[in-house]
C-alpha atoms as a PDB file:
ATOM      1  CA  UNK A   1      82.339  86.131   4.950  1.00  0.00           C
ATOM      2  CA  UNK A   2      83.489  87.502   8.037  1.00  0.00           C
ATOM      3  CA  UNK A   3      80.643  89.987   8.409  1.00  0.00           C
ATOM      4  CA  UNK A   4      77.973  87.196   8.044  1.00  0.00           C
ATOM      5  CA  UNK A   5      79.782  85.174  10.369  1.00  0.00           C
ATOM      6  CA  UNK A   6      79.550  88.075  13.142  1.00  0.00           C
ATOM      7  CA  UNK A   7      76.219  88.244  12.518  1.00  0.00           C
ATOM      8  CA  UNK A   8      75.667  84.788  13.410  1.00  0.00           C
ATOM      9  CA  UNK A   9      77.143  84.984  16.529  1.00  0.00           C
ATOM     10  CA  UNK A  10      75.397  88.058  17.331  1.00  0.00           C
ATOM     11  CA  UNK A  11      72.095  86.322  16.519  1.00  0.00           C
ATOM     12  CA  UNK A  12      73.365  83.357  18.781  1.00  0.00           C
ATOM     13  CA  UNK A  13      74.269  85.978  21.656  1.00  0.00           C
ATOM     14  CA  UNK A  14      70.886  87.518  21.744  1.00  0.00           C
ATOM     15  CA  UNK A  15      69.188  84.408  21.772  1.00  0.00           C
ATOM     16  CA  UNK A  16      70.807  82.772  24.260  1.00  0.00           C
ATOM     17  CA  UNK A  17      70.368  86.171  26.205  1.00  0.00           C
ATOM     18  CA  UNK A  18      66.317  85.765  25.825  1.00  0.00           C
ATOM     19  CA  UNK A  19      66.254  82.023  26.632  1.00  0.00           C
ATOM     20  CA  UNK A  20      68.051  82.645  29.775  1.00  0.00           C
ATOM     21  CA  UNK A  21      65.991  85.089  31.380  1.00  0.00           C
ATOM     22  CA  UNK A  22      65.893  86.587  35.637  1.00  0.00           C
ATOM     23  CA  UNK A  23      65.994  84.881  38.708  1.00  0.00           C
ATOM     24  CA  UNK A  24      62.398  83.474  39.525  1.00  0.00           C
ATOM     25  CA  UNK A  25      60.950  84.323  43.147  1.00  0.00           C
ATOM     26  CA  UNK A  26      61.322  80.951  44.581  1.00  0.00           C
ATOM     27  CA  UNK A  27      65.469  80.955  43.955  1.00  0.00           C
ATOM     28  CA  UNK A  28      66.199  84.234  45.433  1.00  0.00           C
ATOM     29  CA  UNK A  29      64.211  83.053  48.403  1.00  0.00           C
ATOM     30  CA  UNK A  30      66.403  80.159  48.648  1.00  0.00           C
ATOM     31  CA  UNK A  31      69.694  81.964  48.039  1.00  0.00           C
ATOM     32  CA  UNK A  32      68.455  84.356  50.990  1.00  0.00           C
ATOM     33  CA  UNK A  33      67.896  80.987  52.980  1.00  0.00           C
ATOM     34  CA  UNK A  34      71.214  80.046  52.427  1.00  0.00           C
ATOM     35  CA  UNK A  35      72.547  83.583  53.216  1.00  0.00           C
ATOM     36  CA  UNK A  36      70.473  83.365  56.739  1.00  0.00           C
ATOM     37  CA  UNK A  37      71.390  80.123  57.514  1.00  0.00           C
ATOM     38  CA  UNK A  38      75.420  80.766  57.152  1.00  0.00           C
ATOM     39  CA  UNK A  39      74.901  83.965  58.818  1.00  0.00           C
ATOM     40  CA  UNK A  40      72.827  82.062  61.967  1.00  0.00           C
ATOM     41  CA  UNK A  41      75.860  79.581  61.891  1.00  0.00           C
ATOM     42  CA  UNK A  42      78.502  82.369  61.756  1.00  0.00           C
ATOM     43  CA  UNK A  43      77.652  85.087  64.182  1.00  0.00           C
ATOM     44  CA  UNK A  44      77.693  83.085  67.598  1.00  0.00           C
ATOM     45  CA  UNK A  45      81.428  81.980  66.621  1.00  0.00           C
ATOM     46  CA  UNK A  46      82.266  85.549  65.351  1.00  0.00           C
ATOM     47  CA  UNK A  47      80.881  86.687  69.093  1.00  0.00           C
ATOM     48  CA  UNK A  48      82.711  83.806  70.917  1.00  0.00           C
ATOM     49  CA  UNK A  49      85.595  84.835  69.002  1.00  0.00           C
ATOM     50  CA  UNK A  50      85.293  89.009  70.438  1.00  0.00           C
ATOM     51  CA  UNK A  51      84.535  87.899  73.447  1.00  0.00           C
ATOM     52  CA  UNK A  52      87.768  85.979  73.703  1.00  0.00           C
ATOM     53  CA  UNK A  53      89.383  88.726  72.170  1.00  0.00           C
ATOM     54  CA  UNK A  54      88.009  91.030  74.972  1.00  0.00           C
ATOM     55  CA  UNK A  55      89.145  88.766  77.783  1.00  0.00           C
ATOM     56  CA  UNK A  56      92.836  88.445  76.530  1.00  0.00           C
ATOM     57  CA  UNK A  57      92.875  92.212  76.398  1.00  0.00           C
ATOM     58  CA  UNK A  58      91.628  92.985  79.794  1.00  0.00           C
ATOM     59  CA  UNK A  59      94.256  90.212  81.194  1.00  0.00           C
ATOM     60  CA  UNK A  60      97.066  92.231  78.993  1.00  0.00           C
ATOM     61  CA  UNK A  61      95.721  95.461  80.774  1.00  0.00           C
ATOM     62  CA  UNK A  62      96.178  94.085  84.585  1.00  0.00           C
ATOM     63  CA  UNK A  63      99.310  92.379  83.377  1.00  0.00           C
ATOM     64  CA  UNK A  64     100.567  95.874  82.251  1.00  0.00           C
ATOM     65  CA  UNK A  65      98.886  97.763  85.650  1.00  0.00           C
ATOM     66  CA  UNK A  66     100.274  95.040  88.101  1.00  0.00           C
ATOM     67  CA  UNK A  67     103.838  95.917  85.829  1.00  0.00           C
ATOM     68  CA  UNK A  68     103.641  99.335  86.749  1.00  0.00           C
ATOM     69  CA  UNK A  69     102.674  98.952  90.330  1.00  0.00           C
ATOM     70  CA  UNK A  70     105.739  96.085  90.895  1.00  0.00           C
ATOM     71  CA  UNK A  71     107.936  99.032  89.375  1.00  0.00           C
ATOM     72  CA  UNK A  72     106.379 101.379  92.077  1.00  0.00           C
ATOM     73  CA  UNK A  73     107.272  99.179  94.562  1.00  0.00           C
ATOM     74  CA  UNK A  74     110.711  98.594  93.095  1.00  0.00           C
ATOM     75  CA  UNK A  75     111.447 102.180  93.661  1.00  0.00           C
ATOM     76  CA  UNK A  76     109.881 103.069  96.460  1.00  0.00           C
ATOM     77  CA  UNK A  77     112.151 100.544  98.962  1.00  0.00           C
ATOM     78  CA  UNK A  78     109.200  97.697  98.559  1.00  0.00           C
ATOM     79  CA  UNK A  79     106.447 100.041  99.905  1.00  0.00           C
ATOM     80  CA  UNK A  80     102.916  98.831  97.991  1.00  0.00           C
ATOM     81  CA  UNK A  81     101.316 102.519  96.781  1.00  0.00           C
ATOM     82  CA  UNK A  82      98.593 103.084  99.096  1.00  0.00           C
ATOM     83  CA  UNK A  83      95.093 101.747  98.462  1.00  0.00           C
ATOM     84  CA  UNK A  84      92.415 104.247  99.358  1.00  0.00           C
ATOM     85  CA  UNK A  85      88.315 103.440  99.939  1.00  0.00           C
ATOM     86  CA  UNK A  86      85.600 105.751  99.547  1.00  0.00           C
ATOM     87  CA  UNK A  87      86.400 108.111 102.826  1.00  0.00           C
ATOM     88  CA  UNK A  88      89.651 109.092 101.215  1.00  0.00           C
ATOM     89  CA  UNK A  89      88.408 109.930  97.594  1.00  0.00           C
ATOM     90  CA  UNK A  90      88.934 113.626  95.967  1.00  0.00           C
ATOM     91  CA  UNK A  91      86.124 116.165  96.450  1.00  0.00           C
ATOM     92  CA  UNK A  92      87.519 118.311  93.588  1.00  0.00           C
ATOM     93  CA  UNK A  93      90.020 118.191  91.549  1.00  0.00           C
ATOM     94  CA  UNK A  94      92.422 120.478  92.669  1.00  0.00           C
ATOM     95  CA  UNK A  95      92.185 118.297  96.263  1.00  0.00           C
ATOM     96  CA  UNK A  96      95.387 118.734  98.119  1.00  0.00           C
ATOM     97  CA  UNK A  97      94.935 115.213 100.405  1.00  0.00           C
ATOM     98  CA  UNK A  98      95.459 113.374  96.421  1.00  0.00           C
ATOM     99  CA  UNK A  99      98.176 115.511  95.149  1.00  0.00           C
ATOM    100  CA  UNK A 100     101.682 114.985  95.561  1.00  0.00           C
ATOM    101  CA  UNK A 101     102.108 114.884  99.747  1.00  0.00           C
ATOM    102  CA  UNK A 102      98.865 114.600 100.248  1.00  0.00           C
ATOM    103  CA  UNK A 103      97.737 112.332 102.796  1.00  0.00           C
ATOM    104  CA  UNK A 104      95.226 110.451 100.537  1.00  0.00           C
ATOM    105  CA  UNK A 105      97.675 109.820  97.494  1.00  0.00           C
ATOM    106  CA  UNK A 106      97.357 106.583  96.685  1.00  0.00           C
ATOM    107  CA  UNK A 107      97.102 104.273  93.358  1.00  0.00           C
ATOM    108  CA  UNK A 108      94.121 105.578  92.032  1.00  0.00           C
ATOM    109  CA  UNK A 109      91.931 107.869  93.048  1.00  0.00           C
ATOM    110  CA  UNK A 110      88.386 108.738  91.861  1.00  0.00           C
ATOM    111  CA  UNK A 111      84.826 107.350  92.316  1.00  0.00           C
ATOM    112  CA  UNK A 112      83.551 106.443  88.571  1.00  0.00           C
ATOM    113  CA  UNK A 113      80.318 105.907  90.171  1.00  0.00           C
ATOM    114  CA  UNK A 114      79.863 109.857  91.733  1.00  0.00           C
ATOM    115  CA  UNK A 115      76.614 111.109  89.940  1.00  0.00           C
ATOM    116  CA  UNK A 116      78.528 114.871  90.610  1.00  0.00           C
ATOM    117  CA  UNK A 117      79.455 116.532  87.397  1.00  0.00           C
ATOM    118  CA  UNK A 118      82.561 118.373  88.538  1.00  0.00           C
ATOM    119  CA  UNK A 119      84.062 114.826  89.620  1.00  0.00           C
ATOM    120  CA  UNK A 120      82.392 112.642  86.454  1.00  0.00           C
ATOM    121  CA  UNK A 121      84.418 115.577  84.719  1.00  0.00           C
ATOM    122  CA  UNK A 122      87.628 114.540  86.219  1.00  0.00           C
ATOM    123  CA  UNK A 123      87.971 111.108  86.486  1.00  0.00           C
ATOM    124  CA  UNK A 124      90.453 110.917  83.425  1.00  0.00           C
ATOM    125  CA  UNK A 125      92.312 113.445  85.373  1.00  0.00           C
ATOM    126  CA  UNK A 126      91.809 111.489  89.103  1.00  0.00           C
ATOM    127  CA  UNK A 127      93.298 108.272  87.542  1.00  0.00           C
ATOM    128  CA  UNK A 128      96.239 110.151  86.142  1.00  0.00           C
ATOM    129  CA  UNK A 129      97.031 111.630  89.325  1.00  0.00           C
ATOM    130  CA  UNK A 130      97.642 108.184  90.753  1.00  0.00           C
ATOM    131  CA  UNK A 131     100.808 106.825  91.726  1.00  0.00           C
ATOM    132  CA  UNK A 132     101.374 104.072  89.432  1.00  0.00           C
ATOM    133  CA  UNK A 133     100.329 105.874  86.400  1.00  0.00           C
ATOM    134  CA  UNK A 134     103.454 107.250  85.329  1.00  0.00           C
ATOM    135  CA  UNK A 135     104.881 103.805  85.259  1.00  0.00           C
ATOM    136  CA  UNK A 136     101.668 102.966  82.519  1.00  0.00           C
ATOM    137  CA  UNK A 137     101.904 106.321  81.134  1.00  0.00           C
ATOM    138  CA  UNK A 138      98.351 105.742  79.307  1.00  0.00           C
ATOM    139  CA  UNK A 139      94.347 105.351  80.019  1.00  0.00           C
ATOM    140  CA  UNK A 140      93.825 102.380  77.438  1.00  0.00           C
ATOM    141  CA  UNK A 141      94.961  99.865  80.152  1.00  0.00           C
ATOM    142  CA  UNK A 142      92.592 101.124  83.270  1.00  0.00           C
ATOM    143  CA  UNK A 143      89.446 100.243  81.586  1.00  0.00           C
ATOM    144  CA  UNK A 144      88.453  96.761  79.879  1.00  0.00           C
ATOM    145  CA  UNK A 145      87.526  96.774  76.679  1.00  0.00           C
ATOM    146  CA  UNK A 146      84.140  95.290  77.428  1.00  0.00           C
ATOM    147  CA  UNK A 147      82.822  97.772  79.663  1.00  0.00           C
ATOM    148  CA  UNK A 148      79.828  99.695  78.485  1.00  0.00           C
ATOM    149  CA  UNK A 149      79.031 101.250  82.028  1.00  0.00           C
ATOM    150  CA  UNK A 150      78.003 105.192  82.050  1.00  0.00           C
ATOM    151  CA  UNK A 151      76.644 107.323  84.244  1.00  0.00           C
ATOM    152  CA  UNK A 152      74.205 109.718  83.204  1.00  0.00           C
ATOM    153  CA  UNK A 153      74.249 113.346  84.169  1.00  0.00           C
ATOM    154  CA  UNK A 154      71.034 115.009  82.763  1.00  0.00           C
ATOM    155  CA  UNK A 155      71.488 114.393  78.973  1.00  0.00           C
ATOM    156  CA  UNK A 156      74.845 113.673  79.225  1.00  0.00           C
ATOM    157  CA  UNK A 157      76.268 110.100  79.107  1.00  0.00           C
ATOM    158  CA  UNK A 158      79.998 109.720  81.166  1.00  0.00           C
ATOM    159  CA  UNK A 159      81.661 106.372  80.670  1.00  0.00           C
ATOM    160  CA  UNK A 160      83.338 104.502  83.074  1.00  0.00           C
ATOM    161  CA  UNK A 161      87.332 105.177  82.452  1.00  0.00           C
ATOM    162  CA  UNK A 162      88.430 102.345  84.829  1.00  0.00           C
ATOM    163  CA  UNK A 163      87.332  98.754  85.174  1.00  0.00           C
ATOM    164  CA  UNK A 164      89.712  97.589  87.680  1.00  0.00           C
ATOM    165  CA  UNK A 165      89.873  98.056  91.568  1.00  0.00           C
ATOM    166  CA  UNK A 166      92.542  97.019  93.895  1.00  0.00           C
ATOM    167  CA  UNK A 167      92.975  94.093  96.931  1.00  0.00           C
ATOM    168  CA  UNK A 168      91.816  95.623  99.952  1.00  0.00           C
ATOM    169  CA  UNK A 169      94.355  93.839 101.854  1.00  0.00           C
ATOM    170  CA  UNK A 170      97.518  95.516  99.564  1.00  0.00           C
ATOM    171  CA  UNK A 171      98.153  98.874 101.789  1.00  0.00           C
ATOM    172  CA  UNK A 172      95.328 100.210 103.158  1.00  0.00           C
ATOM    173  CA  UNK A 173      94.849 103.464 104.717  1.00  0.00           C
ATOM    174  CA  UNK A 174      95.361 102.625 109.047  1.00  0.00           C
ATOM    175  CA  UNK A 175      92.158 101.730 110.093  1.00  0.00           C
ATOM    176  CA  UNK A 176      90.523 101.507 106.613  1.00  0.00           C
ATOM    177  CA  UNK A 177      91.193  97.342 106.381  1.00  0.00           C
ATOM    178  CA  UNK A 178      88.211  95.135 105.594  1.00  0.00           C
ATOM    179  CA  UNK A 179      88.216  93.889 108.921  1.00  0.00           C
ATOM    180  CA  UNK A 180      88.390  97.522 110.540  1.00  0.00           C
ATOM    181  CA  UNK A 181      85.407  98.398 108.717  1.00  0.00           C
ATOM    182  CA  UNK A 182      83.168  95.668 108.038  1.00  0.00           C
ATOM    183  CA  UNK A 183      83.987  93.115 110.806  1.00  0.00           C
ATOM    184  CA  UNK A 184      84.883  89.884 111.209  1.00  0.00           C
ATOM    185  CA  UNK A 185      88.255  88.085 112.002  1.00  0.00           C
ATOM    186  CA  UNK A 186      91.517  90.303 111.219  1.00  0.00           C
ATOM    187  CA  UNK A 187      93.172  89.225 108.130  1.00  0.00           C
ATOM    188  CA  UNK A 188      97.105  90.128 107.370  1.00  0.00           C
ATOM    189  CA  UNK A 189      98.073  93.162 106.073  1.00  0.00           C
ATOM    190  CA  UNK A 190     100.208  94.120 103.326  1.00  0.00           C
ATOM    191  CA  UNK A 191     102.157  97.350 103.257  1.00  0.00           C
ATOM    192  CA  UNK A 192     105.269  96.107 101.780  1.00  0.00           C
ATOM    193  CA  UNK A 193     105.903  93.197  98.874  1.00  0.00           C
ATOM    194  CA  UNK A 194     108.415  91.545 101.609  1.00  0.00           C
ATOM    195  CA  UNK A 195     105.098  90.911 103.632  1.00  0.00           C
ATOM    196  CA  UNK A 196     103.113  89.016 101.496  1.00  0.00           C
ATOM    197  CA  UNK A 197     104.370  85.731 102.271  1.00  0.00           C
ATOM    198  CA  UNK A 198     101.199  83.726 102.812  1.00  0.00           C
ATOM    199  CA  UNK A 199      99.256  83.295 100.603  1.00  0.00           C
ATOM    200  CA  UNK A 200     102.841  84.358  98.753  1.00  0.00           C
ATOM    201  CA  UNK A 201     103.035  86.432  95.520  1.00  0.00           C
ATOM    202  CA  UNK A 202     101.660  84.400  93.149  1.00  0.00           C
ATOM    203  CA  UNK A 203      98.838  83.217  95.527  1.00  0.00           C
ATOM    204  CA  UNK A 204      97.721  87.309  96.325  1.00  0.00           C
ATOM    205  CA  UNK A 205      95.517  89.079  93.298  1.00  0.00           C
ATOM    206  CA  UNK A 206      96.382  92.763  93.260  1.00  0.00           C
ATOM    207  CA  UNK A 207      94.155  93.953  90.296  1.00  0.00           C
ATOM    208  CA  UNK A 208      90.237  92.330  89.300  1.00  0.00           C
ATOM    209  CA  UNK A 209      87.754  93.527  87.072  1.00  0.00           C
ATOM    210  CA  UNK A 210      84.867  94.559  88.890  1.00  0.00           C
ATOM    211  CA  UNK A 211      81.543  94.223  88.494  1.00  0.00           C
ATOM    212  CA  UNK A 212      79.914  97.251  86.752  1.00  0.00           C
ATOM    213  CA  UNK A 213      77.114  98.104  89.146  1.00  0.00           C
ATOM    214  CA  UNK A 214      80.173  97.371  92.172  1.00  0.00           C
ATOM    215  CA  UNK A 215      82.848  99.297  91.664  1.00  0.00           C
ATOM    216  CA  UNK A 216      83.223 102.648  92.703  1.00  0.00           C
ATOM    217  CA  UNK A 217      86.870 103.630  94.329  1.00  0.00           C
ATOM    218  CA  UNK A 218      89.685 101.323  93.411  1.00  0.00           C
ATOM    219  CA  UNK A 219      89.161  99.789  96.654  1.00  0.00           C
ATOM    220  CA  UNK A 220      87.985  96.032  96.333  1.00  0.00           C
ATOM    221  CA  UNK A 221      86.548  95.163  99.504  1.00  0.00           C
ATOM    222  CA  UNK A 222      86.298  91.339 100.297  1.00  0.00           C
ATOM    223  CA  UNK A 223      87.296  89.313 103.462  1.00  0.00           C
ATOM    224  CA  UNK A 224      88.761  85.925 103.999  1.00  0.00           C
ATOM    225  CA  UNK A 225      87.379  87.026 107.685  1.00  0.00           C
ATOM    226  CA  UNK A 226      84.019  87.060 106.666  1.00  0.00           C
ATOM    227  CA  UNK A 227      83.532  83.946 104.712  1.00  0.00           C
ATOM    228  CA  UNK A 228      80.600  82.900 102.799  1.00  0.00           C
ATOM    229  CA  UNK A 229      80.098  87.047 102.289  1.00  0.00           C
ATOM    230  CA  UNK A 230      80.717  89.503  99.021  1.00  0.00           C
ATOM    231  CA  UNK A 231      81.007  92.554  99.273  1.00  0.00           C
ATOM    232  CA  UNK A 232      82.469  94.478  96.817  1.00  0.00           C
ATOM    233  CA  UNK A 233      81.653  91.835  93.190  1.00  0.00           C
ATOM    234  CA  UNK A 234      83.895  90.562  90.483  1.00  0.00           C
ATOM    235  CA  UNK A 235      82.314  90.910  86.716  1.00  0.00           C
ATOM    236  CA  UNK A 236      81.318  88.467  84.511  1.00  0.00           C
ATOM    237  CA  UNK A 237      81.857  90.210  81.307  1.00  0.00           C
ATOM    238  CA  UNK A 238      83.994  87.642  79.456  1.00  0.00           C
ATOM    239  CA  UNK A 239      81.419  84.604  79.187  1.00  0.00           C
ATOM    240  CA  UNK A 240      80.885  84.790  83.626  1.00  0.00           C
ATOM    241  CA  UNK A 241      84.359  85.318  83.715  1.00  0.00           C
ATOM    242  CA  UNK A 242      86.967  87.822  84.643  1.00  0.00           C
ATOM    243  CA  UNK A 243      90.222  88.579  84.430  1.00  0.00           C
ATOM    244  CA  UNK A 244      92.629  89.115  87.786  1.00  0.00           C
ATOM    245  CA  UNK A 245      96.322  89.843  88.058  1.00  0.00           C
ATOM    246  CA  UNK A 246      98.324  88.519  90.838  1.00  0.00           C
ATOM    247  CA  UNK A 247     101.680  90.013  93.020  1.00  0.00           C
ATOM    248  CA  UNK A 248     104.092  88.257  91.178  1.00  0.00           C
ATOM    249  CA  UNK A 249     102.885  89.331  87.628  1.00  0.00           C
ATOM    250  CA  UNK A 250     101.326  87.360  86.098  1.00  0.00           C
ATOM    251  CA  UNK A 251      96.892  87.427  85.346  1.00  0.00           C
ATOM    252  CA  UNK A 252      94.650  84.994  84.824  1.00  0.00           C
ATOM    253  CA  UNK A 253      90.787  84.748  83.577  1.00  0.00           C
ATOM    254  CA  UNK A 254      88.929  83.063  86.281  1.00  0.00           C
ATOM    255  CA  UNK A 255      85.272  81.378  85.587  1.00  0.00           C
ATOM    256  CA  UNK A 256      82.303  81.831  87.693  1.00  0.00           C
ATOM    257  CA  UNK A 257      79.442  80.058  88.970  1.00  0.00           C
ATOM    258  CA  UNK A 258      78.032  81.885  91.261  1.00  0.00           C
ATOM    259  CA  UNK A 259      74.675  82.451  90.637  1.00  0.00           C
ATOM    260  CA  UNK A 260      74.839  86.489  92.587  1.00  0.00           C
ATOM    261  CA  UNK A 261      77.869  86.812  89.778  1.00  0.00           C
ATOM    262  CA  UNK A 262      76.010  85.556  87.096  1.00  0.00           C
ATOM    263  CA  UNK A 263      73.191  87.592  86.695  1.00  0.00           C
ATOM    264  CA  UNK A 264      75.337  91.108  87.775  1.00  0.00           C
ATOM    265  CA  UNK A 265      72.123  91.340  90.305  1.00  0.00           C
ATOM    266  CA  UNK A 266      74.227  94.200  92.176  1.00  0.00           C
ATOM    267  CA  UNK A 267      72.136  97.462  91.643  1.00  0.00           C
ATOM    268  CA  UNK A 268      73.989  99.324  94.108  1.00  0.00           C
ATOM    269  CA  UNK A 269      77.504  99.527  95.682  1.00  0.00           C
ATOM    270  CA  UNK A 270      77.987  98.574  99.310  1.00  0.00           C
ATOM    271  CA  UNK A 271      78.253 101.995 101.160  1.00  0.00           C
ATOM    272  CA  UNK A 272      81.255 101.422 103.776  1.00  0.00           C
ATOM    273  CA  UNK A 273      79.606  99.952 106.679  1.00  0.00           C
ATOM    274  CA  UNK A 274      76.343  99.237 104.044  1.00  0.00           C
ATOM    275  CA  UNK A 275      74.955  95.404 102.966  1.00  0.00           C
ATOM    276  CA  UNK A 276      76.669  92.382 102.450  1.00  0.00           C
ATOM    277  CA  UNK A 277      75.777  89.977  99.700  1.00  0.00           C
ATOM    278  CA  UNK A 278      75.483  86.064 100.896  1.00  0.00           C
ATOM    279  CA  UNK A 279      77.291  83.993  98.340  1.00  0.00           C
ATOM    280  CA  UNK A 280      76.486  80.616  96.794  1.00  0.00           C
ATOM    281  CA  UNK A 281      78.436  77.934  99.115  1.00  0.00           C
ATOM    282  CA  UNK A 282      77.680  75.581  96.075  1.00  0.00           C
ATOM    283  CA  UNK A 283      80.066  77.532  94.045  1.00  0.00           C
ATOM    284  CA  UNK A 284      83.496  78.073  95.816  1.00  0.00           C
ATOM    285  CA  UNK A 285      84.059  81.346  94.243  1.00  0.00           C
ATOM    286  CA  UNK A 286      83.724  83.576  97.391  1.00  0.00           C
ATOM    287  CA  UNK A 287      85.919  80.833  99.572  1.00  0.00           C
ATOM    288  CA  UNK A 288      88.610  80.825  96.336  1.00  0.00           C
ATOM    289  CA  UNK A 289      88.648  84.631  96.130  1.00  0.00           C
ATOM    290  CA  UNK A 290      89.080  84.922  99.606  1.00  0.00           C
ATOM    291  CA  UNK A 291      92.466  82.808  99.493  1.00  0.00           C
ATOM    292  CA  UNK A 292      93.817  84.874  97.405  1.00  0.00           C
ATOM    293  CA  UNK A 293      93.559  88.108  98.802  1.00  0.00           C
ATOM    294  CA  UNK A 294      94.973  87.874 102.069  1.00  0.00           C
ATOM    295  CA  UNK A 295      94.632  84.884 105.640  1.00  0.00           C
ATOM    296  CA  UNK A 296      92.915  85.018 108.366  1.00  0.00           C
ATOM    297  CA  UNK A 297      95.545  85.949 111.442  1.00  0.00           C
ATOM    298  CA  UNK A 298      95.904  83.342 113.965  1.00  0.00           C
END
């Protein structure tokens, strides 16, 4: 009894099996429809969402930087590490003027932007020669995690290992202020944290992250003495916004609207002495940049 019964349901099974059959043409086109349609709906939240990600990272990385150079200052008698441009960059890597007594030690040295291979060679080793490094004690936190930049060297490919330059205004070689080298009014000068007391600490940016195509020593050159002008660029890379960290400690993401920032038109870096870039009035981001680096001396 049990046998036949089995067979039955065997019989049943393989039925039921023929009856039902494959998936015609016309559904698996609509369950790829579906499958597009989610995915179409998905991905621009799933990139929001990175990009976010991205920009809270780069803000921990200045927070962490600006950290380390407070602690610099903290032992050093409130004297801001020294801030160097592109006349006071290493031309090898066993350069004296960058090595401990040196004349051009300073925060961080190194041009990312050097097509030389000896110096695209060093750079990890230029930005660990700089004085607030020990206090960070890793690379991670020099370079945002959005950057793609490289230079090329033949068939070689050399990415960018820093993202971040420095207020021009926050202890600048003598002579090598904004004002000293690209004109306009004198602005204050910072050499120790007791002397930024207008705009005041939490008014002052120390560390930005710099437009791609800009950035070249960790010297960010900008004047509230020449207003209405960029010169060195902020990036965009977080949805036209970047991220800056300020004297007192803390960092911030700040939107842009200006149209130069928008579409990273920068091809080259202003040479000392070289072009300056005309901002958009319309904006306000070159007049609220400019408060926040340093004021124009009676």
């Amino acid at each position: 009894m049990n046998k036949i019964r089995n067979r039955n349901e065997i019989s049943r099974c393989r039925k039921w099996k023929a009856g039902r059959g494959a998936f015609t043409l016309i559904e698996l086109l609509v369950v790829i429809a579906i499958i597009a349609i989610l995915a179409a709906m998905l991905l621009p939240a799933l990139a929001k969402a990175k990009q976010k990600a991205q920009a809270i990272s780069c803000m921990n990385n200045l927070k962490q930087l600006t950290l380390g150079w407070l602690m610099y200052n903290g032992d050093n008698s409130g004297k801001l590490p020294p801030n160097g441009e592109e006349q006071e960059q290493p031309t090898s890597l066993t350069d004296p003027n960058i090595l401990p007594g040196g004349k051009y030690v300073q925060w961080c040295p190194g041009v990312v932007n050097t097509t030389t291979l000896a110096l695209l060679v060093a750079q990890t080793n230029f930005v660990e020669d700089g004085l607030i490094y020990p206090s960070v004690n890793t690379m991670n936190v020099y370079k945002c995690p959005a950057d793609q930049k490289t230079t090329k060297f033949g068939s070689l490919l050399f990415p960018h290992v820093r993202s971040y330059s420095m207020n021009c205004w926050l202890s600048p070689f003598p002579g090598k202020d904004a004002h000293a080298i690209f004109g306009g009014s004198q602005a204050r000068i910072f050499y120790k944290d007791s002397d930024i007391v207008s705009p005041g600490p939490s008014m002052t940016f120390v560390l930005i992250d710099e437009n791609a195509n800009s950035i070249d020593d960790g010297y960010f050159a900008d004047s509230p003495g020449l207003p209405g002008q960029w010169i060195n660029v902020p990036s965009t890379r977080h949805g036209n916004a970047s991220a800056l960290s300020f004297a007192d400690g803390h960092a911030e993401i700040k939107g842009w609207k200006d149209n130069l920032l928008i579409s990273q038109n920068v091809a080259n870096f202003t040479i000392t002495g070289g072009p300056k870039f005309t901002s958009d009035p319309s904006s306000g981001d070159n007049a609220w940049l400019e408060q926040r680096e340093s004021s124009v001396l009676p």
